[in-house]
Structures are given as C-alpha cells and as structure tokens.
PDB file of N, CA and C in Angstrom:
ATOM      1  N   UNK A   1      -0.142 -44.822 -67.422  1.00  0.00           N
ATOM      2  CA  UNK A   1      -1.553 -44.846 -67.742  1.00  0.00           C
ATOM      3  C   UNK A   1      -1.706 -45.516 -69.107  1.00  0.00           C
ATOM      4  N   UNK A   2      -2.660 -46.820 -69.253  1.00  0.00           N
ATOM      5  CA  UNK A   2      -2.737 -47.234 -70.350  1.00  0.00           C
ATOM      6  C   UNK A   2      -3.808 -45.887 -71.502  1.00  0.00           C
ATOM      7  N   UNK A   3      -3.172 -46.134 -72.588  1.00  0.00           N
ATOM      8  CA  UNK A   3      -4.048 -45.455 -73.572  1.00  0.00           C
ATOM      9  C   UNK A   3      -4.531 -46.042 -74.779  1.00  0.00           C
ATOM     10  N   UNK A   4      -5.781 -45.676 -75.358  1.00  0.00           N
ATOM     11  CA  UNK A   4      -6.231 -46.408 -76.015  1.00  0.00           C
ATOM     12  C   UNK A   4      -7.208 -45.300 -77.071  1.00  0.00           C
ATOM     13  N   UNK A   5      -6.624 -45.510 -78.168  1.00  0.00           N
ATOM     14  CA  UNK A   5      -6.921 -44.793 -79.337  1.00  0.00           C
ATOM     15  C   UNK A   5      -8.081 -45.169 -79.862  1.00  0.00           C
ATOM     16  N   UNK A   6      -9.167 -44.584 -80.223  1.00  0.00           N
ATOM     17  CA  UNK A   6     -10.648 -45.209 -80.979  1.00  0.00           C
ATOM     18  C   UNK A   6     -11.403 -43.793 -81.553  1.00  0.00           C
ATOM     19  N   UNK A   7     -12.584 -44.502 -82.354  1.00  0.00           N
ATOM     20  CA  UNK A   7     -13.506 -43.240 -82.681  1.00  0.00           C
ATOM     21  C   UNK A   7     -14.663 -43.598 -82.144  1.00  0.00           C
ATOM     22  N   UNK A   8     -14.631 -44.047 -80.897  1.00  0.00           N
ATOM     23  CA  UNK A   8     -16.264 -44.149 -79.928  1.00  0.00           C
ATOM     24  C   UNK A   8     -15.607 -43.166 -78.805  1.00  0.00           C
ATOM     25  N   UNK A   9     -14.778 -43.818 -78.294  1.00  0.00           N
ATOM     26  CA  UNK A   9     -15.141 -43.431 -76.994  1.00  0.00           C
ATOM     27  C   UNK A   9     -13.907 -42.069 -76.597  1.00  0.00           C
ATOM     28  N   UNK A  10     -13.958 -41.204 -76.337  1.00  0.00           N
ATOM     29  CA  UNK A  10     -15.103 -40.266 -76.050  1.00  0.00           C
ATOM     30  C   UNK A  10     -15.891 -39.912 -77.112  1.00  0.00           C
ATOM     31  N   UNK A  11     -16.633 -39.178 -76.759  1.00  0.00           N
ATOM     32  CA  UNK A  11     -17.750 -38.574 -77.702  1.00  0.00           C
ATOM     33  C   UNK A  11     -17.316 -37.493 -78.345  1.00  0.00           C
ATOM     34  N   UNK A  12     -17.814 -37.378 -79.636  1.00  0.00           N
ATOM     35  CA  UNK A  12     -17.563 -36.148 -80.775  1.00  0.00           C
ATOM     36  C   UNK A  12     -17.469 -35.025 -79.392  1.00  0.00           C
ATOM     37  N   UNK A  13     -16.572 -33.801 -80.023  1.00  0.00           N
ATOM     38  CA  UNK A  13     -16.590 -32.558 -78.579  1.00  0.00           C
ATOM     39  C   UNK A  13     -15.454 -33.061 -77.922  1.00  0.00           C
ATOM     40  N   UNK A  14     -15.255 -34.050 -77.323  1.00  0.00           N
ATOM     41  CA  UNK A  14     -13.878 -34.146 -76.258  1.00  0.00           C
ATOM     42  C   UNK A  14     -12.749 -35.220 -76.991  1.00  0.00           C
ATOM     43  N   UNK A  15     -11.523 -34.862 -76.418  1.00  0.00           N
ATOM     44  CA  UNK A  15     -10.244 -35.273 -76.990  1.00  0.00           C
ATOM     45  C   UNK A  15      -9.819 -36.830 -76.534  1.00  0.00           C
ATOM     46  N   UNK A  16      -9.744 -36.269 -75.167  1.00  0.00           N
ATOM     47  CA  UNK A  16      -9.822 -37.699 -74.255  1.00  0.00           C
ATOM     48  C   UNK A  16     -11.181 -37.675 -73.206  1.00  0.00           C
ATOM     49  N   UNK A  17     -11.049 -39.293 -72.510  1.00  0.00           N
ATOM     50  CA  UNK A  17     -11.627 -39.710 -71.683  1.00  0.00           C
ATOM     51  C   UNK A  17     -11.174 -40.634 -70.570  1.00  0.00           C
ATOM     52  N   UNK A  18     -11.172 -40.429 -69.392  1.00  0.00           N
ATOM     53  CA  UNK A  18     -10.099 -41.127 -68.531  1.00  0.00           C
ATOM     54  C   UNK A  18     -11.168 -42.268 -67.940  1.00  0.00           C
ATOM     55  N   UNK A  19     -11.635 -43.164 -68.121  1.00  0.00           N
ATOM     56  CA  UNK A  19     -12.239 -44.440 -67.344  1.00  0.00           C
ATOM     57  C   UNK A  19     -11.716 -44.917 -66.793  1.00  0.00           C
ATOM     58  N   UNK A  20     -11.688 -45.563 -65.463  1.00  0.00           N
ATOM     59  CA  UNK A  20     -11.127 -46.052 -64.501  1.00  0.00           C
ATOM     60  C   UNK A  20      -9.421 -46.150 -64.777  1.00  0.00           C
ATOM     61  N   UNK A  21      -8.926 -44.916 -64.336  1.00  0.00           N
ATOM     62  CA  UNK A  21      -7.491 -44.663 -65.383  1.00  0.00           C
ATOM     63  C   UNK A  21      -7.037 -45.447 -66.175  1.00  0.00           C
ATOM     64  N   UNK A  22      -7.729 -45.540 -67.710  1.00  0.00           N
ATOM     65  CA  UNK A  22      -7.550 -45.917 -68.702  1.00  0.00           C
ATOM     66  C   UNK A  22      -7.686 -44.901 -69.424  1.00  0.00           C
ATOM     67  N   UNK A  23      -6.846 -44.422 -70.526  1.00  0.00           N
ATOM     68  CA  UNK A  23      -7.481 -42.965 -71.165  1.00  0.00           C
ATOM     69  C   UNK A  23      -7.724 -43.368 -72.599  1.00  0.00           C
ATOM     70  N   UNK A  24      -8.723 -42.803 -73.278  1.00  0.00           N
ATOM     71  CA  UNK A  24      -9.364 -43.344 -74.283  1.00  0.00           C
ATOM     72  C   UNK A  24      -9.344 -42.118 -75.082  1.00  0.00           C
ATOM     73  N   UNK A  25      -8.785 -42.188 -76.270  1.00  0.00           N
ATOM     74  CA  UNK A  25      -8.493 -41.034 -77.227  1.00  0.00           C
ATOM     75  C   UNK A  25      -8.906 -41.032 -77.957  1.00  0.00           C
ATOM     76  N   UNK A  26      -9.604 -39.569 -78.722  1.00  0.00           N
ATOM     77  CA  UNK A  26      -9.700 -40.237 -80.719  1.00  0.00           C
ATOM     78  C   UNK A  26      -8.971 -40.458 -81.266  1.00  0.00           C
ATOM     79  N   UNK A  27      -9.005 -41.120 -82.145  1.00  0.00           N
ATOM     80  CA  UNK A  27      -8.049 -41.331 -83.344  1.00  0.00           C
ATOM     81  C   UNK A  27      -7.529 -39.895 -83.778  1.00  0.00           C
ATOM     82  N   UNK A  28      -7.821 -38.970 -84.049  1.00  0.00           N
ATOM     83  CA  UNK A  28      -7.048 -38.058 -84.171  1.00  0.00           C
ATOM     84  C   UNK A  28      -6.476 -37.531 -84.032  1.00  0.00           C
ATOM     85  N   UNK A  29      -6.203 -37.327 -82.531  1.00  0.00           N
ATOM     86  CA  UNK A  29      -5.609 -36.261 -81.643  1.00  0.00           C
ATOM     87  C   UNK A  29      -4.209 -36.802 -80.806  1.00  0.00           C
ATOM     88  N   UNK A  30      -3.347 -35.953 -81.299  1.00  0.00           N
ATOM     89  CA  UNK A  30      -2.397 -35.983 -80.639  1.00  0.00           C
ATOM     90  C   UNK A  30      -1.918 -35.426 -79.199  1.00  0.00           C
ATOM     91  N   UNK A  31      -1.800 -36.437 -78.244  1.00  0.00           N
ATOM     92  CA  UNK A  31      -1.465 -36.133 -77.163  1.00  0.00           C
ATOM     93  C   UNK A  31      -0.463 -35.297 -76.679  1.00  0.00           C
ATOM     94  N   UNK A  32      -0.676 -33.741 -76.197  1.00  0.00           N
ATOM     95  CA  UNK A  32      -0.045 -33.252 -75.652  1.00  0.00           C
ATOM     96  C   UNK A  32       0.519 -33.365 -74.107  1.00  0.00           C
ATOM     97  N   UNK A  33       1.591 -32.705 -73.679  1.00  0.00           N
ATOM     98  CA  UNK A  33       1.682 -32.582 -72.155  1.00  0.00           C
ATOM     99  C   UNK A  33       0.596 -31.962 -71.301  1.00  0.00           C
ATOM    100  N   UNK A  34       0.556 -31.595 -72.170  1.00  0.00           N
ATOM    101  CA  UNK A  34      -1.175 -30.405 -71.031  1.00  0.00           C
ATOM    102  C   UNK A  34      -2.146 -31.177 -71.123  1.00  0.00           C
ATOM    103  N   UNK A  35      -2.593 -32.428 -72.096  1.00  0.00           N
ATOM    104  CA  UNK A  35      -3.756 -33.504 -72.006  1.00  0.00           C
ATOM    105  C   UNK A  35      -3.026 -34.945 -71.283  1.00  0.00           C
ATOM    106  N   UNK A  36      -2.427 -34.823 -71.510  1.00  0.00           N
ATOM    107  CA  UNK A  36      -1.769 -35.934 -70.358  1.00  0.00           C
ATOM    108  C   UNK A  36      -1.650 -35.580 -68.875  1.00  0.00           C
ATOM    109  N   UNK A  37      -0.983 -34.214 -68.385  1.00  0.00           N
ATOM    110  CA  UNK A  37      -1.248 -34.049 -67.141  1.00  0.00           C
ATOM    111  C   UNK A  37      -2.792 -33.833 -67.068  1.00  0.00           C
ATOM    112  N   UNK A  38      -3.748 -33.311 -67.545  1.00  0.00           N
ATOM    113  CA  UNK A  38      -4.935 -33.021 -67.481  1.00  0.00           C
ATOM    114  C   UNK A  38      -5.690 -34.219 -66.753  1.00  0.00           C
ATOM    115  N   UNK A  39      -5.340 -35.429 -67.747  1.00  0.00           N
ATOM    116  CA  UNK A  39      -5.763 -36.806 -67.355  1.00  0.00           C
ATOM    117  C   UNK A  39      -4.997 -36.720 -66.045  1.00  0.00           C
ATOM    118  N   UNK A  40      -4.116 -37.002 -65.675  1.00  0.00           N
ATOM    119  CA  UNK A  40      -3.485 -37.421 -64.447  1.00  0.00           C
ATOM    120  C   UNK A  40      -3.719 -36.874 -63.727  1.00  0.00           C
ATOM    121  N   UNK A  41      -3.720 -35.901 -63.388  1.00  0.00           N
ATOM    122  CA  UNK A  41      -4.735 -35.378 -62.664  1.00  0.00           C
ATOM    123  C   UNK A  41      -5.985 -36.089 -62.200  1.00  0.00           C
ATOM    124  N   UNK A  42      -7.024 -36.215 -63.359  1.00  0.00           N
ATOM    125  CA  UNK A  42      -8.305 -36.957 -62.892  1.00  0.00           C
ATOM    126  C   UNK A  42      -7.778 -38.704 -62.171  1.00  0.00           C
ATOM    127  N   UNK A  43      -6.425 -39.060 -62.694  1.00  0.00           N
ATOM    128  CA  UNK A  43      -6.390 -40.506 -62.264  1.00  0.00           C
ATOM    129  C   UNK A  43      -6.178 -40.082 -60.891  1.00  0.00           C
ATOM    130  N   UNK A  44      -5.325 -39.192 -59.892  1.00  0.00           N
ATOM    131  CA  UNK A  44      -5.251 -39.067 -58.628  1.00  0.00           C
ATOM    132  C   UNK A  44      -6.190 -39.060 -57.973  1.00  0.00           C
ATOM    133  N   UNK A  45      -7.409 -38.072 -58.613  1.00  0.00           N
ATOM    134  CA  UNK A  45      -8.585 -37.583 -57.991  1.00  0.00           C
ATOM    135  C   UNK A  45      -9.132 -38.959 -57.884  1.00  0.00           C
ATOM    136  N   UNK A  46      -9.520 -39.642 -59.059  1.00  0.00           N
ATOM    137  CA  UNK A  46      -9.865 -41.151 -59.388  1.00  0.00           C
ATOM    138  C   UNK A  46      -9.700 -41.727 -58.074  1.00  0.00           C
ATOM    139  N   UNK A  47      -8.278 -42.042 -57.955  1.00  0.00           N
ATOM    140  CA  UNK A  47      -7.835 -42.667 -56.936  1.00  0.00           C
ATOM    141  C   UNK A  47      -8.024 -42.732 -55.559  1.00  0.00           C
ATOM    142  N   UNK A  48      -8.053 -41.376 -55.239  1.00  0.00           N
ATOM    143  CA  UNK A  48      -8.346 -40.740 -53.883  1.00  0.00           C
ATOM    144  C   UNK A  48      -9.942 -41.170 -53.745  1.00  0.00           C
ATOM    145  N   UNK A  49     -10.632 -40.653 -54.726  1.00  0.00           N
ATOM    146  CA  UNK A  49     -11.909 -41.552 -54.308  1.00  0.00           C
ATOM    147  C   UNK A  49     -12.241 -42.633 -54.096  1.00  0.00           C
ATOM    148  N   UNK A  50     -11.408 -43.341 -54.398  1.00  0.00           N
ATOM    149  CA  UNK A  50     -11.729 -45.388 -55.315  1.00  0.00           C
ATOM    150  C   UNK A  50     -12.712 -45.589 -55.967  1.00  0.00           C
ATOM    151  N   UNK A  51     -12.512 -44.698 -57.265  1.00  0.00           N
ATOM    152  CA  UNK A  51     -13.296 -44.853 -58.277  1.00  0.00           C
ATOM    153  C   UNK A  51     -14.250 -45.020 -58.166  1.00  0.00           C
ATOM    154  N   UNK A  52     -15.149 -45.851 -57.503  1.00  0.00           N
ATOM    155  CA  UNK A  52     -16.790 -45.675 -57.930  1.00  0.00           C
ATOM    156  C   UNK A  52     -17.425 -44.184 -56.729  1.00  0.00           C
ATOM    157  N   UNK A  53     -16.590 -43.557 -55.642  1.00  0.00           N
ATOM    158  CA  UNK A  53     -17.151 -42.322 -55.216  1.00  0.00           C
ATOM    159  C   UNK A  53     -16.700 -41.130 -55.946  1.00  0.00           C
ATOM    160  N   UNK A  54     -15.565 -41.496 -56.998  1.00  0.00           N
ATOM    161  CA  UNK A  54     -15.249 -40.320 -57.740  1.00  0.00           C
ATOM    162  C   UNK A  54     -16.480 -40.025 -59.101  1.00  0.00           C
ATOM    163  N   UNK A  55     -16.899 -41.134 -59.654  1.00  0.00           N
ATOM    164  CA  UNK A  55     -17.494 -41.028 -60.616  1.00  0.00           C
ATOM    165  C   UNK A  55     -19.108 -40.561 -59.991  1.00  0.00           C
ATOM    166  N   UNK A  56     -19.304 -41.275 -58.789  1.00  0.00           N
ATOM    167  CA  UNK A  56     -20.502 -41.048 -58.288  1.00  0.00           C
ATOM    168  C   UNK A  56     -20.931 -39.397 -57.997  1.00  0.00           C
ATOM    169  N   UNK A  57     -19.531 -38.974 -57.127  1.00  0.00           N
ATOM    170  CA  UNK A  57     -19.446 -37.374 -57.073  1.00  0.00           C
ATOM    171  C   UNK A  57     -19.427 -36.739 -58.162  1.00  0.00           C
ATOM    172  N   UNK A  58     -18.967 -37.161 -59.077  1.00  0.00           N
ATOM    173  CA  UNK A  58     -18.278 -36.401 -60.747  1.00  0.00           C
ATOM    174  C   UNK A  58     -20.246 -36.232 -61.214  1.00  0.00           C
ATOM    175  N   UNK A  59     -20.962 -37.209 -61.132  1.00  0.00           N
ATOM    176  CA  UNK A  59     -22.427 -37.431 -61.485  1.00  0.00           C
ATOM    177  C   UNK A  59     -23.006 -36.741 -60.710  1.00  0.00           C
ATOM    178  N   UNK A  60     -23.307 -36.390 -59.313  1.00  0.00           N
ATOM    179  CA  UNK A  60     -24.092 -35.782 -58.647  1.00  0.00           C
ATOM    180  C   UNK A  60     -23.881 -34.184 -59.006  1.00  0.00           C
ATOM    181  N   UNK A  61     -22.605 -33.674 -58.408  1.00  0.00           N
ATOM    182  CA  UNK A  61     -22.224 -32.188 -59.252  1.00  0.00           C
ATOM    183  C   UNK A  61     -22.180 -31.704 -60.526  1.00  0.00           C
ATOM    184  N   UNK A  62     -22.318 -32.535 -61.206  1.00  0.00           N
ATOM    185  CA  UNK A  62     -22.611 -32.177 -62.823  1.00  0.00           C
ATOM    186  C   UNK A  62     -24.663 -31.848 -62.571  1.00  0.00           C
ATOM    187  N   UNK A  63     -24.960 -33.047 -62.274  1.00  0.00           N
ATOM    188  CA  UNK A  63     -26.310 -32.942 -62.210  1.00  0.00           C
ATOM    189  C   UNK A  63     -26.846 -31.431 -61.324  1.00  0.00           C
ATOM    190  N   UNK A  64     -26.662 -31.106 -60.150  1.00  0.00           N
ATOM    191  CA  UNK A  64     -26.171 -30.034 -59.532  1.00  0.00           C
ATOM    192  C   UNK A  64     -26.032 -28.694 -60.362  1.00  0.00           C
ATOM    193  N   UNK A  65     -25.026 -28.754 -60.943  1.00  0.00           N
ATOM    194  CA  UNK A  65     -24.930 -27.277 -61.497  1.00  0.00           C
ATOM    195  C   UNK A  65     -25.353 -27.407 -62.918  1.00  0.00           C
ATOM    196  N   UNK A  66     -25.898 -28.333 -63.262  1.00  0.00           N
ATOM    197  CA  UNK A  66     -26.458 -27.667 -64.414  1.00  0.00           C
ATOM    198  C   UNK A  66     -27.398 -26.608 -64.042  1.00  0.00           C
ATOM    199  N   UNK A  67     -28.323 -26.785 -63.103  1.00  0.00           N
ATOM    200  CA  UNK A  67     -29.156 -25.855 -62.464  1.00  0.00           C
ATOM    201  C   UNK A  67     -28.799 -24.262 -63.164  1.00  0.00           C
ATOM    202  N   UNK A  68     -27.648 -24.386 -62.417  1.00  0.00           N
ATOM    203  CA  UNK A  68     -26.678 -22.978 -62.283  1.00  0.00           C
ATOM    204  C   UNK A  68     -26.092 -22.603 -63.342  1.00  0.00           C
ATOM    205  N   UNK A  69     -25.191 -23.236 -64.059  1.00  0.00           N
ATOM    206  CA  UNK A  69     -24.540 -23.068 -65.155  1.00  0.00           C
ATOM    207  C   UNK A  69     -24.938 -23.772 -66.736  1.00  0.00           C
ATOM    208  N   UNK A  70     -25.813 -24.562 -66.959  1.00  0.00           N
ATOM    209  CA  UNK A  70     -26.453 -24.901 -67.891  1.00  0.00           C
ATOM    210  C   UNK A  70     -25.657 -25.675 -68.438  1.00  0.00           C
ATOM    211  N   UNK A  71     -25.397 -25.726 -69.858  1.00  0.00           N
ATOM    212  CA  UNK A  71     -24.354 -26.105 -70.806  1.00  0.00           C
ATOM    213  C   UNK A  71     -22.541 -25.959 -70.095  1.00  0.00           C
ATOM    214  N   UNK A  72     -22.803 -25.280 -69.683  1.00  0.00           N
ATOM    215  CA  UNK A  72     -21.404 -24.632 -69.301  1.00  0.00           C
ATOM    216  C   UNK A  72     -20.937 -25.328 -67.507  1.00  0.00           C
ATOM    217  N   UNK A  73     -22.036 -26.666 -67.184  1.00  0.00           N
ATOM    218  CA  UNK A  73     -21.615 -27.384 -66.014  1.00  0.00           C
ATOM    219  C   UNK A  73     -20.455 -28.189 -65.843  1.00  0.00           C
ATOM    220  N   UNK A  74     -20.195 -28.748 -67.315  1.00  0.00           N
ATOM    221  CA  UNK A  74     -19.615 -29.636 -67.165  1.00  0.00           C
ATOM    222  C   UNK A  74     -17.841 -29.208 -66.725  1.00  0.00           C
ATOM    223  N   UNK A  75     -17.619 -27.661 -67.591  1.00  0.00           N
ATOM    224  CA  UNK A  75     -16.406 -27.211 -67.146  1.00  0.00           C
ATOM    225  C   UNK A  75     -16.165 -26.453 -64.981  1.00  0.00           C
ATOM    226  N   UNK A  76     -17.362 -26.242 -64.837  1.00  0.00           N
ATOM    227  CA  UNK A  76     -18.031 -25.901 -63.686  1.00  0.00           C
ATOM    228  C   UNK A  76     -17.943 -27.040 -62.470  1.00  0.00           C
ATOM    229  N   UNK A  77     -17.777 -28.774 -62.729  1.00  0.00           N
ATOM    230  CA  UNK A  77     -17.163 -29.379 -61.828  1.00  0.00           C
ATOM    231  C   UNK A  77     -15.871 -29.175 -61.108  1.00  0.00           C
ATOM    232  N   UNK A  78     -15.683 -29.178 -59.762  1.00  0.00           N
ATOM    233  CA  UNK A  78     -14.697 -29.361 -59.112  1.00  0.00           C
ATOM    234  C   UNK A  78     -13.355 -29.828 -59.579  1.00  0.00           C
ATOM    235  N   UNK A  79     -13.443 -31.083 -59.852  1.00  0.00           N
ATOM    236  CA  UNK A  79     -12.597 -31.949 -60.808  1.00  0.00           C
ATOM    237  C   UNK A  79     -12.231 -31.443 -62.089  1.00  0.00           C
ATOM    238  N   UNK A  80     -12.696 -30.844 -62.599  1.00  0.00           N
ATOM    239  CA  UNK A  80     -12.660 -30.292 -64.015  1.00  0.00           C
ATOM    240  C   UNK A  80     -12.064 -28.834 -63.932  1.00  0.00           C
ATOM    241  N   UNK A  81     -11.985 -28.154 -62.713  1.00  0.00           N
ATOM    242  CA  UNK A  81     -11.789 -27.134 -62.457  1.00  0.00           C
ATOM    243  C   UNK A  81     -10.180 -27.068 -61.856  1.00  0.00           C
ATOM    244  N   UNK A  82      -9.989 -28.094 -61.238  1.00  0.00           N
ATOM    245  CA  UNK A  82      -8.840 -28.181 -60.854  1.00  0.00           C
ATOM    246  C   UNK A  82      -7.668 -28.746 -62.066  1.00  0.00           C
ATOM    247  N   UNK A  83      -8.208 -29.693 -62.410  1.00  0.00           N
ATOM    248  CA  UNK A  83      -7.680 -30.204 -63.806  1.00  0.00           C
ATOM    249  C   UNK A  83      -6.804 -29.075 -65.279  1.00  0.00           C
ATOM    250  N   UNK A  84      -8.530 -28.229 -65.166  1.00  0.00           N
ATOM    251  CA  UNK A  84      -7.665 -27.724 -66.445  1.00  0.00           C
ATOM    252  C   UNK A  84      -7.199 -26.457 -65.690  1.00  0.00           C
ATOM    253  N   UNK A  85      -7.114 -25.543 -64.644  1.00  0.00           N
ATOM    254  CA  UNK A  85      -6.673 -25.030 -63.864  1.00  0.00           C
ATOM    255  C   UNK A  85      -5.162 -24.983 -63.986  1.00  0.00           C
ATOM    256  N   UNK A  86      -4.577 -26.165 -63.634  1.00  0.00           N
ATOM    257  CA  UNK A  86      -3.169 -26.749 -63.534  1.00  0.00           C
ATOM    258  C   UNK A  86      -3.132 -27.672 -64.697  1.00  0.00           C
ATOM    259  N   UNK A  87      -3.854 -28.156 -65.677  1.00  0.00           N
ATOM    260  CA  UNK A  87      -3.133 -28.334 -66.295  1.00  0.00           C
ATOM    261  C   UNK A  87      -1.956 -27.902 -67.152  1.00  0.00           C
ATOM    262  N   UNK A  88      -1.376 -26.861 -67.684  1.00  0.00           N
ATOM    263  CA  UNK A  88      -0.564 -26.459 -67.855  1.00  0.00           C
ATOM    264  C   UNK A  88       0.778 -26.177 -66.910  1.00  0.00           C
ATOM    265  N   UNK A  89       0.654 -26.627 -65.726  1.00  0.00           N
ATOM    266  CA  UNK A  89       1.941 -27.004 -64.891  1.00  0.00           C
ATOM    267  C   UNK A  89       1.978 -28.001 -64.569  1.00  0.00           C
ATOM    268  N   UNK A  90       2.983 -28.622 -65.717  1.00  0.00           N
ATOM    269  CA  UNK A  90       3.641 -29.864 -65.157  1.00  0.00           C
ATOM    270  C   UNK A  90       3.940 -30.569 -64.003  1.00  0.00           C
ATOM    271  N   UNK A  91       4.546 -29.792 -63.345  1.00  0.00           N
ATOM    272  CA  UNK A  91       4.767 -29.943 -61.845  1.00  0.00           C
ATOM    273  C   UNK A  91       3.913 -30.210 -60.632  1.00  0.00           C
ATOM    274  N   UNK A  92       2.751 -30.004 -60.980  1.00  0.00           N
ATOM    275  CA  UNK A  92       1.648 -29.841 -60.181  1.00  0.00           C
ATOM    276  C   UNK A  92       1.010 -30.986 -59.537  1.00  0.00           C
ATOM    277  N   UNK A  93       1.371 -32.408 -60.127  1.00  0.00           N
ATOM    278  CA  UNK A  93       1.261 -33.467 -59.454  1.00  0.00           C
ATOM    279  C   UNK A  93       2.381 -33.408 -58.170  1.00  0.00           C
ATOM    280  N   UNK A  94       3.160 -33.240 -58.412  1.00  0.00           N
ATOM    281  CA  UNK A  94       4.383 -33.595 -57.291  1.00  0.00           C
ATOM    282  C   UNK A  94       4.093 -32.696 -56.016  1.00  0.00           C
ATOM    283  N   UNK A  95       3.483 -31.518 -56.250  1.00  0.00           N
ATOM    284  CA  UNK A  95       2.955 -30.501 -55.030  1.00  0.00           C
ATOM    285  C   UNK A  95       1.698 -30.609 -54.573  1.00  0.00           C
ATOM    286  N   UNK A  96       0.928 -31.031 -55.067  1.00  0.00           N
ATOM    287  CA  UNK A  96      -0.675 -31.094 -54.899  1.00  0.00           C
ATOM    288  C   UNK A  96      -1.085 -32.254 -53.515  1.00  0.00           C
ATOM    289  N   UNK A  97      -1.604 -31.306 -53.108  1.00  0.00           N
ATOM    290  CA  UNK A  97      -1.986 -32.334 -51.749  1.00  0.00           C
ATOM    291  C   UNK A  97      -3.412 -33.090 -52.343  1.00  0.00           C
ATOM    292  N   UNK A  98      -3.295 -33.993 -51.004  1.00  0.00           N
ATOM    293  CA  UNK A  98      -4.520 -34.880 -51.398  1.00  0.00           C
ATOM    294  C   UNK A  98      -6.120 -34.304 -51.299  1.00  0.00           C
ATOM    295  N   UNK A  99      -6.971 -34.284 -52.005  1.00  0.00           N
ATOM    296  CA  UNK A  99      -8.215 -34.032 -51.831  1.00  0.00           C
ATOM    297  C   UNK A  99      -8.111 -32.321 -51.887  1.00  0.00           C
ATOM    298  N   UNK A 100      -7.488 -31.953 -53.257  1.00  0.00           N
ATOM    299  CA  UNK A 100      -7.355 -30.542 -53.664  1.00  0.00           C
ATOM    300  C   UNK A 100      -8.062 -30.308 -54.392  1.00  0.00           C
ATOM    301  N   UNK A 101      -9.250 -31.186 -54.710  1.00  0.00           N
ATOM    302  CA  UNK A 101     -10.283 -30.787 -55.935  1.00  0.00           C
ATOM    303  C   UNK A 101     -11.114 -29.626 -54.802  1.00  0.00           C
ATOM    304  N   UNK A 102     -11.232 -30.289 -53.523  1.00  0.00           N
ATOM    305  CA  UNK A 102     -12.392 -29.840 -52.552  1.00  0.00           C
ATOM    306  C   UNK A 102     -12.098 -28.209 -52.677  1.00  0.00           C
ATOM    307  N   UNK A 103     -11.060 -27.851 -52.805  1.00  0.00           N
ATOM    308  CA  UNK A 103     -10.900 -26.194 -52.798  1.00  0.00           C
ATOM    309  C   UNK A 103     -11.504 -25.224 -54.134  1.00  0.00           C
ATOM    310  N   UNK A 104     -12.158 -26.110 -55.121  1.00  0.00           N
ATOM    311  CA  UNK A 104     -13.142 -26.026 -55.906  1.00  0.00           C
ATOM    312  C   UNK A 104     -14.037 -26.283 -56.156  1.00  0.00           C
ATOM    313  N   UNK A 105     -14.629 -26.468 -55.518  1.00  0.00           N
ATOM    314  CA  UNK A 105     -15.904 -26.239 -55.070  1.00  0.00           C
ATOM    315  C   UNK A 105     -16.567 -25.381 -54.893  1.00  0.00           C
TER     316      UNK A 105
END
C-alpha cells in the first residue's frame, strides 16, 4: 500500500485515510501494526467493492445512521466496525472471507 505523509489530508481528528488504497497520514503519527492492518482491511473491503460502490456504500450508511447514532455514526459503519473490530489481529486478513463487512451491519 502506497503511503503518503501530509498535514491536509486526513482531517484534524483522524490518523490515517485510505483513498482508493492509497493511505494518507499526518505528519505526525507513527504507523502502527493495528493502523496498518486497520487500513488493509478497508483496501480489501475497497476492493471487493471496486471502489466507487465501496465509497458510495461507505456514503449512504454514514448518511443513514447518523439518524440513529449522531456524532457517533461514523464509528457505527459496517466497514468501520469490522475494521477496528479486528484490527488488533494481525491475522485476520488471511481468514476473513469475502464480503465480511455485511455481518455488520
């Protein structure tokens, strides 16, 4: 995964940002294993969608639960749920079947 260090992109609040699996870091932050699988993660999901239905879905369910969860939607996506879920097991790419976000939902 290419990475790319800056102070735009992501926004003040988040560490990284994965764009069309490209991950975009602040300048500050040092990449751990748990933010690297975190990302990789989203690049599979990425993938499995072909990118423009992942981002499209990632937009509709955010929009969606804000309803429900307010401020607190954005951790409340599917994708986001599975992500930081497992992020802390490494391993979890190599076992993860395809289209395992859907079980969070």
């Amino acid at each position: 995964m290419k990475i790319i260090y800056n102070n735009i992109i992501p926004f003040r609040g988040f560490v990284a940002v994965n764009l069309f699996c490209i991950l975009f870091v602040r300048n500050n932050v040092i990449l751990t294993d748990e933010i690297i699988n975190h990302e990789s993660i989203h690049k599979r999901q990425i993938r499995e969608l072909l990118y423009v239905f992942f981002y499209l879905f990632y937009f509709i369910e955010w929009v969606l639960k804000l309803f429900k969860y307010g401020l607190n939607s954005y951790r409340n996506i599917s994708f986001e749920r599975e992500a930081y879920t497992n992020d802390g097991d490494l391993m979890y790419l190599g076992k993860r079947k395809r289209f395992a976000f859907l079980k969070y939902l």
